[in-house]
PDB file of N, CA and C in Angstrom:
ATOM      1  N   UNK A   1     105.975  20.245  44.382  1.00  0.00           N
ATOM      2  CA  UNK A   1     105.509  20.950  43.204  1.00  0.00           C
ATOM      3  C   UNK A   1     105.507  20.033  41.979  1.00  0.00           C
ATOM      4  N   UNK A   2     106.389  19.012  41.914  1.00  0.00           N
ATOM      5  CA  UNK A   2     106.596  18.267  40.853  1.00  0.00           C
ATOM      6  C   UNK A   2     106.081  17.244  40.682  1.00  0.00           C
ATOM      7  N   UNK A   3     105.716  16.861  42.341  1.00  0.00           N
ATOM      8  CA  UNK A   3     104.258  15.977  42.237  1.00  0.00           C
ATOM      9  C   UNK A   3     102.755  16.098  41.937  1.00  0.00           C
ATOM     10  N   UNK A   4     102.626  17.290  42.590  1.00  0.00           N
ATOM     11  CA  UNK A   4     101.358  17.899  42.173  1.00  0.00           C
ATOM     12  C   UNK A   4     101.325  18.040  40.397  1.00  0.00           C
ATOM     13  N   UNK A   5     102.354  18.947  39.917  1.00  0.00           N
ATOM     14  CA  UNK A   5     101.864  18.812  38.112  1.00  0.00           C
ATOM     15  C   UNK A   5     101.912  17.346  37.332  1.00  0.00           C
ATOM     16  N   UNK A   6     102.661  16.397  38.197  1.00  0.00           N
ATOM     17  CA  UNK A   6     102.317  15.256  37.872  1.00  0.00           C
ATOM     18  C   UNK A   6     101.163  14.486  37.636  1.00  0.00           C
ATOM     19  N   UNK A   7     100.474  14.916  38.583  1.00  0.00           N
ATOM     20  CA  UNK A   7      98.899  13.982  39.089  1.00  0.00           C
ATOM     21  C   UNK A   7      98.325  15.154  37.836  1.00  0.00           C
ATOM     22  N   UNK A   8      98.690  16.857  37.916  1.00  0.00           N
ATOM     23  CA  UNK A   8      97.259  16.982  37.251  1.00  0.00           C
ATOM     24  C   UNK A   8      97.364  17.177  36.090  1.00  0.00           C
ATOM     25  N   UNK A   9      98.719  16.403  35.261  1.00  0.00           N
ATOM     26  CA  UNK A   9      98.944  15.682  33.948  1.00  0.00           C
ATOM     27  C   UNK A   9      98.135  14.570  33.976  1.00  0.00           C
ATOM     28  N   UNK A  10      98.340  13.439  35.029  1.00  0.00           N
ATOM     29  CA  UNK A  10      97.979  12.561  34.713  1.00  0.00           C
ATOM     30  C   UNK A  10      96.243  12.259  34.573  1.00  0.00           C
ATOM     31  N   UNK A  11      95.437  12.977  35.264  1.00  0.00           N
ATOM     32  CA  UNK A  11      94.494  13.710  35.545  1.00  0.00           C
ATOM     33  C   UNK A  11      93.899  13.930  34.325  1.00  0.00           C
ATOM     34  N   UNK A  12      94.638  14.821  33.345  1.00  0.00           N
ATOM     35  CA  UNK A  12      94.051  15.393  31.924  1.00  0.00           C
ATOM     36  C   UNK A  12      93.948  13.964  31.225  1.00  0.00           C
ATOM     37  N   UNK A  13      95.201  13.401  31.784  1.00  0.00           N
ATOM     38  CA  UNK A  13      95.527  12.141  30.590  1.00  0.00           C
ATOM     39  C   UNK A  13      94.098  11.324  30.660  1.00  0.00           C
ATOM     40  N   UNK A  14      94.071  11.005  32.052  1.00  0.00           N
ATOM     41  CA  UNK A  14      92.417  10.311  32.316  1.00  0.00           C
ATOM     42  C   UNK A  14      91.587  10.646  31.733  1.00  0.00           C
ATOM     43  N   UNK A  15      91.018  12.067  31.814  1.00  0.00           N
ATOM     44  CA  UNK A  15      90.245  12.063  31.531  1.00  0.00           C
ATOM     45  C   UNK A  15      90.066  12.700  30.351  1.00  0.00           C
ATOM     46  N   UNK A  16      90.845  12.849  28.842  1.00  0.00           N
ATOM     47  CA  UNK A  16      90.607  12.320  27.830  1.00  0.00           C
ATOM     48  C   UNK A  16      90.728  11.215  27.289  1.00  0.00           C
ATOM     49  N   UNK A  17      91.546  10.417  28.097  1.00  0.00           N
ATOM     50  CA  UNK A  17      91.120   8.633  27.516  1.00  0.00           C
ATOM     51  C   UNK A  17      89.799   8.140  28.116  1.00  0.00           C
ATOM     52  N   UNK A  18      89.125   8.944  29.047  1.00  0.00           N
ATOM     53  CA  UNK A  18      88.006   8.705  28.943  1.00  0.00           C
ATOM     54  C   UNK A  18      86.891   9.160  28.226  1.00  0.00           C
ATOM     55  N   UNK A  19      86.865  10.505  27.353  1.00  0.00           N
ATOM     56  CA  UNK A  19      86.266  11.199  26.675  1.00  0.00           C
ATOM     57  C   UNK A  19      86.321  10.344  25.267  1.00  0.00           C
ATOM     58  N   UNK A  20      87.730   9.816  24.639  1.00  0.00           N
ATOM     59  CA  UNK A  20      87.554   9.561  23.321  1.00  0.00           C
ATOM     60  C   UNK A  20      87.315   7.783  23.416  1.00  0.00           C
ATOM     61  N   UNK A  21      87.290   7.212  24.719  1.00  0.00           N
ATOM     62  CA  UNK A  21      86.371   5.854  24.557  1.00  0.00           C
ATOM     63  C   UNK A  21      84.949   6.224  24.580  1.00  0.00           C
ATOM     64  N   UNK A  22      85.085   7.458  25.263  1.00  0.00           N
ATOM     65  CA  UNK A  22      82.904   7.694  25.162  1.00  0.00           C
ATOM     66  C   UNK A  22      82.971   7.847  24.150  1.00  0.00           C
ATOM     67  N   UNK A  23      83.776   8.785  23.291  1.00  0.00           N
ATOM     68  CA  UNK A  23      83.083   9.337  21.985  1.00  0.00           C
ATOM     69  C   UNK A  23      83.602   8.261  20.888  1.00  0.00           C
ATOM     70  N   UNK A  24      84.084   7.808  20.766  1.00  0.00           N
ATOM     71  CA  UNK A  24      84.055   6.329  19.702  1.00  0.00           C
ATOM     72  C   UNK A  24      83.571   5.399  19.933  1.00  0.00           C
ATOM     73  N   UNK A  25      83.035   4.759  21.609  1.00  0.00           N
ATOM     74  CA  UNK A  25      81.647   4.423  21.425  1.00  0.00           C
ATOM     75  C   UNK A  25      80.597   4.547  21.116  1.00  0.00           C
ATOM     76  N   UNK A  26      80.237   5.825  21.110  1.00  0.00           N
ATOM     77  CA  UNK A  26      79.006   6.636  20.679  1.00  0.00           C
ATOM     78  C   UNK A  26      78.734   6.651  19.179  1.00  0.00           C
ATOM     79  N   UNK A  27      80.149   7.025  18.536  1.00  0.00           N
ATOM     80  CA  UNK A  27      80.389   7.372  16.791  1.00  0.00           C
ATOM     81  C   UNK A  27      79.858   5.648  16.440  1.00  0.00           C
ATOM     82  N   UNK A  28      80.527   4.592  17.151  1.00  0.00           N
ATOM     83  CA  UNK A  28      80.274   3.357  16.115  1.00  0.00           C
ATOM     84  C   UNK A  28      78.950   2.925  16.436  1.00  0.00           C
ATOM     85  N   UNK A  29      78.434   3.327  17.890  1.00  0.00           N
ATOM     86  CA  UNK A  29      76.323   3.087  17.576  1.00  0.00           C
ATOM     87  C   UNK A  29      76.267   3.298  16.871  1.00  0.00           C
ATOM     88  N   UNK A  30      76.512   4.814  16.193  1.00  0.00           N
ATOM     89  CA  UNK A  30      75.774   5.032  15.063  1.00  0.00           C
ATOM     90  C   UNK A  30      75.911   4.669  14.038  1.00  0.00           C
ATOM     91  N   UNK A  31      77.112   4.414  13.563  1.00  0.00           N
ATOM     92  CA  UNK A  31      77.687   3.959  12.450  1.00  0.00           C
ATOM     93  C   UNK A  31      76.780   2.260  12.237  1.00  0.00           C
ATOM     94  N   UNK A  32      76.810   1.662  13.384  1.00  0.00           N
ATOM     95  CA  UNK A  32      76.302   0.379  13.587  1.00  0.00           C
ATOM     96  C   UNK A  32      74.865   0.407  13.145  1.00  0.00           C
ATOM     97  N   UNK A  33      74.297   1.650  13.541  1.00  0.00           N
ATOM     98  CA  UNK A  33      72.886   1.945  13.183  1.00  0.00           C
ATOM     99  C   UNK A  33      72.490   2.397  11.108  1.00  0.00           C
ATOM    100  N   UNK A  34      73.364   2.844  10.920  1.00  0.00           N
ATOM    101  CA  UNK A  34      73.178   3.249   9.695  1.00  0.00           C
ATOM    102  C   UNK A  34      73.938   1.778   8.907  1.00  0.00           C
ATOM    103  N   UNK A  35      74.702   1.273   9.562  1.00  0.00           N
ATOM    104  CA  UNK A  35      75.038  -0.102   8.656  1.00  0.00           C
ATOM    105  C   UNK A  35      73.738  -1.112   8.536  1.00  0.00           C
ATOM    106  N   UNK A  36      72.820  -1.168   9.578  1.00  0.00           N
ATOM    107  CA  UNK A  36      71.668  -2.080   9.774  1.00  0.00           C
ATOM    108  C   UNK A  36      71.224  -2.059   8.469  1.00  0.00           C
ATOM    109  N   UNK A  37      70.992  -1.105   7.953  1.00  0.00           N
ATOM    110  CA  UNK A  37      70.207  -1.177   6.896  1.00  0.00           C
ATOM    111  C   UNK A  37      71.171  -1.290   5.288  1.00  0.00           C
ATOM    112  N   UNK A  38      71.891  -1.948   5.485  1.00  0.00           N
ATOM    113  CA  UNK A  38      72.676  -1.713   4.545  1.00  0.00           C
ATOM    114  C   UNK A  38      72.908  -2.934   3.777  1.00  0.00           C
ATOM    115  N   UNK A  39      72.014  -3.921   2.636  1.00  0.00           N
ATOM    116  CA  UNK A  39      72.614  -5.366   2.219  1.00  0.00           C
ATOM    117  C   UNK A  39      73.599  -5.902   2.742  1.00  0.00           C
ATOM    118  N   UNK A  40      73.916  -6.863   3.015  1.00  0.00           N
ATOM    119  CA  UNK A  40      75.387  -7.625   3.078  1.00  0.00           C
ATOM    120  C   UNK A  40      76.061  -8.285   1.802  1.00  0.00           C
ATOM    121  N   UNK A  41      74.977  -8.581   0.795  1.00  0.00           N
ATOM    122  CA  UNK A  41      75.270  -8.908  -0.426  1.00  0.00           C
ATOM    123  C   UNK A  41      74.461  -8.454  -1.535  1.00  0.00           C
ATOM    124  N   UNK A  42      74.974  -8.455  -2.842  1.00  0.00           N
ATOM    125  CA  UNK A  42      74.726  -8.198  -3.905  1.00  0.00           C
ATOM    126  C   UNK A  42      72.954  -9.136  -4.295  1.00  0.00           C
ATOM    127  N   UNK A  43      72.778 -10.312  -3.764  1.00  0.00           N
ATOM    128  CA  UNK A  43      72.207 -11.159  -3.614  1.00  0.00           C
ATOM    129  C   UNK A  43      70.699 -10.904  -2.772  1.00  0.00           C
ATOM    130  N   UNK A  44      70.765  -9.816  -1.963  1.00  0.00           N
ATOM    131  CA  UNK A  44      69.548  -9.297  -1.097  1.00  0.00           C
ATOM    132  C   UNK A  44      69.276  -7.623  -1.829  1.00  0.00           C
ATOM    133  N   UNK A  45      69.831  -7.479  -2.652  1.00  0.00           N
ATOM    134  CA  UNK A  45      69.473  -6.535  -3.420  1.00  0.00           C
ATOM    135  C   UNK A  45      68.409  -6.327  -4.174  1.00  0.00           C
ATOM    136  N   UNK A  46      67.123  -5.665  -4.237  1.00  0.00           N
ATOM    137  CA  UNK A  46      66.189  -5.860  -4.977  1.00  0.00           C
ATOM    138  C   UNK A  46      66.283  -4.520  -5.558  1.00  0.00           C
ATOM    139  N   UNK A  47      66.569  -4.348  -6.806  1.00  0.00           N
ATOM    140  CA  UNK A  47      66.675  -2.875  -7.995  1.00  0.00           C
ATOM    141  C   UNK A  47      65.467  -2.447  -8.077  1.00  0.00           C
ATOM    142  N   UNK A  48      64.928  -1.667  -8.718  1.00  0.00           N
ATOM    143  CA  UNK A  48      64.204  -1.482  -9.635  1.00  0.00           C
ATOM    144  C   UNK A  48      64.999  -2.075 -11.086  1.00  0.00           C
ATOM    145  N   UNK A  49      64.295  -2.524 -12.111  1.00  0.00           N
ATOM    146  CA  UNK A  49      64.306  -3.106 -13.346  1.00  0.00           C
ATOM    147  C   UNK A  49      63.629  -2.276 -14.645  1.00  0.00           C
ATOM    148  N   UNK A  50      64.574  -2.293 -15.422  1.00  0.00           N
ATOM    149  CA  UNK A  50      64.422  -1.332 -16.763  1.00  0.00           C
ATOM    150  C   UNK A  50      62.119  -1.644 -16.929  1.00  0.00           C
ATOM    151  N   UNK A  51      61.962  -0.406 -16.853  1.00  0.00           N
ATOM    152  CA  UNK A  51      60.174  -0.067 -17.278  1.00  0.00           C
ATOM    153  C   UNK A  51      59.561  -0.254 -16.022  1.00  0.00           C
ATOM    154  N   UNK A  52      60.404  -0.459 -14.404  1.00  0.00           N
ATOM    155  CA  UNK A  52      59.734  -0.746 -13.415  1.00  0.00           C
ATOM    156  C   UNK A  52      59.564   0.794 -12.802  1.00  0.00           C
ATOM    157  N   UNK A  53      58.436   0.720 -12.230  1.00  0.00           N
ATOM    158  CA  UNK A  53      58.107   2.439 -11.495  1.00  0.00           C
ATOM    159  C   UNK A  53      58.478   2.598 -10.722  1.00  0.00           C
ATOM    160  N   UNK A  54      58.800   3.645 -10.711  1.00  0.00           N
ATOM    161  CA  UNK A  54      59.055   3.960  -9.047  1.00  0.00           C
ATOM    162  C   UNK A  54      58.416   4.226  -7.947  1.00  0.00           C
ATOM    163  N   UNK A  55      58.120   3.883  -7.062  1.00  0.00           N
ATOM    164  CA  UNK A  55      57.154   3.928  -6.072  1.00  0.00           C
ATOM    165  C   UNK A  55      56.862   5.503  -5.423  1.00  0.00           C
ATOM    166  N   UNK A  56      55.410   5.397  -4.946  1.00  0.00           N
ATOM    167  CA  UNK A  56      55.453   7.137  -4.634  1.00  0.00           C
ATOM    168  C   UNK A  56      55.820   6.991  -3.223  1.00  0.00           C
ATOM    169  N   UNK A  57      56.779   8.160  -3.456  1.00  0.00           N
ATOM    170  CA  UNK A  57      57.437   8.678  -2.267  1.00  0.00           C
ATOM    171  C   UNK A  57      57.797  10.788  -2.630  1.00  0.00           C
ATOM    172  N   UNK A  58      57.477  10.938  -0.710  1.00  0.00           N
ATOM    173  CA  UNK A  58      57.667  12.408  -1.006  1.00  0.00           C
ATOM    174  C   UNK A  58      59.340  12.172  -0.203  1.00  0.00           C
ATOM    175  N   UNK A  59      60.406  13.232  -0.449  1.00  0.00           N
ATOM    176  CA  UNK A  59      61.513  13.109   0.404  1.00  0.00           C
ATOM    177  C   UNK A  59      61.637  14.777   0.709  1.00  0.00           C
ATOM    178  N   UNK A  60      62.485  14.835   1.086  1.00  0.00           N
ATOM    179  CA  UNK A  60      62.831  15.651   1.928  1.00  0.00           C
ATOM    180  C   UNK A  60      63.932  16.550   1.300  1.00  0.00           C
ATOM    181  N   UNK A  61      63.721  18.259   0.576  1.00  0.00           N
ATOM    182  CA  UNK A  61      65.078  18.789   0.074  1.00  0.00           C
ATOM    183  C   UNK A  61      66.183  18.951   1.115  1.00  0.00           C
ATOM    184  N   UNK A  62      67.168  19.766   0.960  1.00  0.00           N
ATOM    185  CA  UNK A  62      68.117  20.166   1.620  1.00  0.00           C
ATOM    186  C   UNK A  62      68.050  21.267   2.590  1.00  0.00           C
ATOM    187  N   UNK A  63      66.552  21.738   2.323  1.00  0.00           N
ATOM    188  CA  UNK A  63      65.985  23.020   2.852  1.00  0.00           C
ATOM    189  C   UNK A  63      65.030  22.416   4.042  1.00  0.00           C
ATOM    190  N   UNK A  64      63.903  21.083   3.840  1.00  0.00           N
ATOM    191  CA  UNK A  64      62.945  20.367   4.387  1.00  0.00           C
ATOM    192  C   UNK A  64      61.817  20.356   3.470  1.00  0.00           C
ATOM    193  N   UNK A  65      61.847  20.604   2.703  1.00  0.00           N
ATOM    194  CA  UNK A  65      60.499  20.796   2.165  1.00  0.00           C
ATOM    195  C   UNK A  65      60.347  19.687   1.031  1.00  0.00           C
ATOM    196  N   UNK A  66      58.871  19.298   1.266  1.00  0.00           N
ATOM    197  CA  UNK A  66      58.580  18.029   0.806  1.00  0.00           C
ATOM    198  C   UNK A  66      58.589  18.046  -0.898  1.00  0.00           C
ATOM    199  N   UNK A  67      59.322  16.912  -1.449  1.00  0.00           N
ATOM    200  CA  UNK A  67      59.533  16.814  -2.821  1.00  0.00           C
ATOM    201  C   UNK A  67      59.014  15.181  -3.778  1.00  0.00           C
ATOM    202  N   UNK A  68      58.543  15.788  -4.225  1.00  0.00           N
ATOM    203  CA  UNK A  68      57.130  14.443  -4.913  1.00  0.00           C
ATOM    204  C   UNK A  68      57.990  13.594  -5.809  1.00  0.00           C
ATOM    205  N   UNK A  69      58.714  13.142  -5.522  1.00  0.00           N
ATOM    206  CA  UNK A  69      59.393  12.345  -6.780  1.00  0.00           C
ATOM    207  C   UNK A  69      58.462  11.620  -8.037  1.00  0.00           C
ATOM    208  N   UNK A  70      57.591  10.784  -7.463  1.00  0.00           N
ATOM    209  CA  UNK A  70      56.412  10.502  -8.528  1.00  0.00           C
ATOM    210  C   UNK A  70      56.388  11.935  -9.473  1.00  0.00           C
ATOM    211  N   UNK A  71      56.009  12.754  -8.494  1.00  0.00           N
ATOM    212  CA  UNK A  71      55.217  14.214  -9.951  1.00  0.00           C
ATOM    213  C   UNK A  71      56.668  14.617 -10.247  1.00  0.00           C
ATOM    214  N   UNK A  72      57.958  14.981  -9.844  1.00  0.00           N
ATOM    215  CA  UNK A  72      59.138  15.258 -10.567  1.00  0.00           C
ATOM    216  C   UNK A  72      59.601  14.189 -11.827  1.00  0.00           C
ATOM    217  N   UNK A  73      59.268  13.100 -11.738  1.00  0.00           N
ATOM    218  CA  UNK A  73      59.860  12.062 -12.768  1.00  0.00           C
ATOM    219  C   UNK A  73      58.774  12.209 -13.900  1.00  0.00           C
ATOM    220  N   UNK A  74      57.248  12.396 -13.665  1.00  0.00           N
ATOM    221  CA  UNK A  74      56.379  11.821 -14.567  1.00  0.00           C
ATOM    222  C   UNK A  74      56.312  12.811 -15.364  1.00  0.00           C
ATOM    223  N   UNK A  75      56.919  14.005 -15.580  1.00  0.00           N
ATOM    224  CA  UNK A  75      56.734  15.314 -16.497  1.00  0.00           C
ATOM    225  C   UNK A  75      57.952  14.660 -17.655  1.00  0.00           C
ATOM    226  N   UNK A  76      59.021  13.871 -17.238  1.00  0.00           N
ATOM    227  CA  UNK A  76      60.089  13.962 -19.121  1.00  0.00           C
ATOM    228  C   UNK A  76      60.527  12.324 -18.380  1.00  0.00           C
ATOM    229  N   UNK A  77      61.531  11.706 -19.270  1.00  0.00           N
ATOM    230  CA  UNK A  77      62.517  10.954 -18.463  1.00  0.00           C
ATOM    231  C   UNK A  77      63.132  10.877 -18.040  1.00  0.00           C
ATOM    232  N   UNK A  78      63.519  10.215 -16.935  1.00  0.00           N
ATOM    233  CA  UNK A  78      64.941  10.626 -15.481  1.00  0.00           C
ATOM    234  C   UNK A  78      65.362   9.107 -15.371  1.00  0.00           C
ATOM    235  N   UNK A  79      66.587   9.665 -15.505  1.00  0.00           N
ATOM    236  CA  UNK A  79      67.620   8.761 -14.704  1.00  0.00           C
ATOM    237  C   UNK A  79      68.134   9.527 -13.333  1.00  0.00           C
ATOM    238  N   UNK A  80      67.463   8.644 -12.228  1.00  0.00           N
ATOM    239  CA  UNK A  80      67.557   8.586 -10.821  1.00  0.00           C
ATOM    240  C   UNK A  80      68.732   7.538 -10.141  1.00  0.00           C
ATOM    241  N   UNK A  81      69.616   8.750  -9.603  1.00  0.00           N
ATOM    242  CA  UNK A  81      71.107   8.061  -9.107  1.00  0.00           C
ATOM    243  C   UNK A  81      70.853   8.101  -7.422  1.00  0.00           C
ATOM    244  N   UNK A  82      71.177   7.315  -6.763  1.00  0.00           N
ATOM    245  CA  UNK A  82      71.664   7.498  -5.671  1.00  0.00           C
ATOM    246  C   UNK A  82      72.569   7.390  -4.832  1.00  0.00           C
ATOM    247  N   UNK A  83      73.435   8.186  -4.397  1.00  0.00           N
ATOM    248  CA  UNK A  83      74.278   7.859  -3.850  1.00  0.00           C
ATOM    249  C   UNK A  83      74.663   7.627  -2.343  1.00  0.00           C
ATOM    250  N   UNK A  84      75.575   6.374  -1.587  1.00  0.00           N
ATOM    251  CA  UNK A  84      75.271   6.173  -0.301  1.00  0.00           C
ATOM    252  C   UNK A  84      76.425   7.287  -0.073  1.00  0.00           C
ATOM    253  N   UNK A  85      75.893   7.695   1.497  1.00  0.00           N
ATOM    254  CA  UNK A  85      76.883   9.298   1.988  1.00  0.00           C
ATOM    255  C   UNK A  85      76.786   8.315   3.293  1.00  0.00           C
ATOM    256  N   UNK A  86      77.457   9.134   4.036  1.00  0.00           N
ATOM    257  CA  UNK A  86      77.473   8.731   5.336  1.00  0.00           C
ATOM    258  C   UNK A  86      77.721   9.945   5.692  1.00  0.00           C
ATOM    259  N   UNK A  87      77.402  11.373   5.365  1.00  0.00           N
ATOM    260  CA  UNK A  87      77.766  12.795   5.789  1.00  0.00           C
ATOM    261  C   UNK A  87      76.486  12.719   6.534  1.00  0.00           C
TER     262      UNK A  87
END
C-alpha cells in the first residue's frame, strides 16, 4: 500500500515538472517574440521630432473597432504617449 501511494506521488510529481517546463517554455517564446521587436539601444531609436507628423495609421480600440489617429490628432493638439505593456 505504501508503495503504490509512493509511485502515484511520484507520478503527480512527474508530471507537473513536466507541465511547468512545457509551460515556461512556451511563456518565454513568447516573451522572446514580443522582445524581437524591441531596440536594444537608445541609439536604434528613431522618435518622432518636435513638428514631425505622425504617420497615418488606423489602430485598434479596446472594443476592435478601427480608430484613425491621423483624423483624432488633426481636430486640436495632442500629446501622444505610449506606453510598453506586456499585458
Amino acid at each position: 500500500m505504501i508503495k503504490r501511494a509512493r509511485r502515484c506521488a511520484t507520478g503527480w510529481v512527474v508530471l507537473l515538472l513536466i507541465l511547468s517546463v512545457g509551460w515556461s517554455q512556451g511563456d518565454g517564446e513568447r516573451s522572446h517574440h514580443r522582445a524581437a521587436a524591441i531596440p536594444n539601444s537608445a541609439h536604434e531609436i528613431c522618435p518622432l521630432l518636435v513638428g514631425e507628423r505622425v504617420p497615418s495609421v488606423t489602430l485598434k480600440t479596446v472594443d476592435g473597432r478601427p480608430f484613425d489617429l491621423s483624423a483624432a490628432i488633426a481636430r486640436k493638439p495632442t500629446v501622444l504617449i505610449f506606453y510598453r505593456g506586456g499585458w
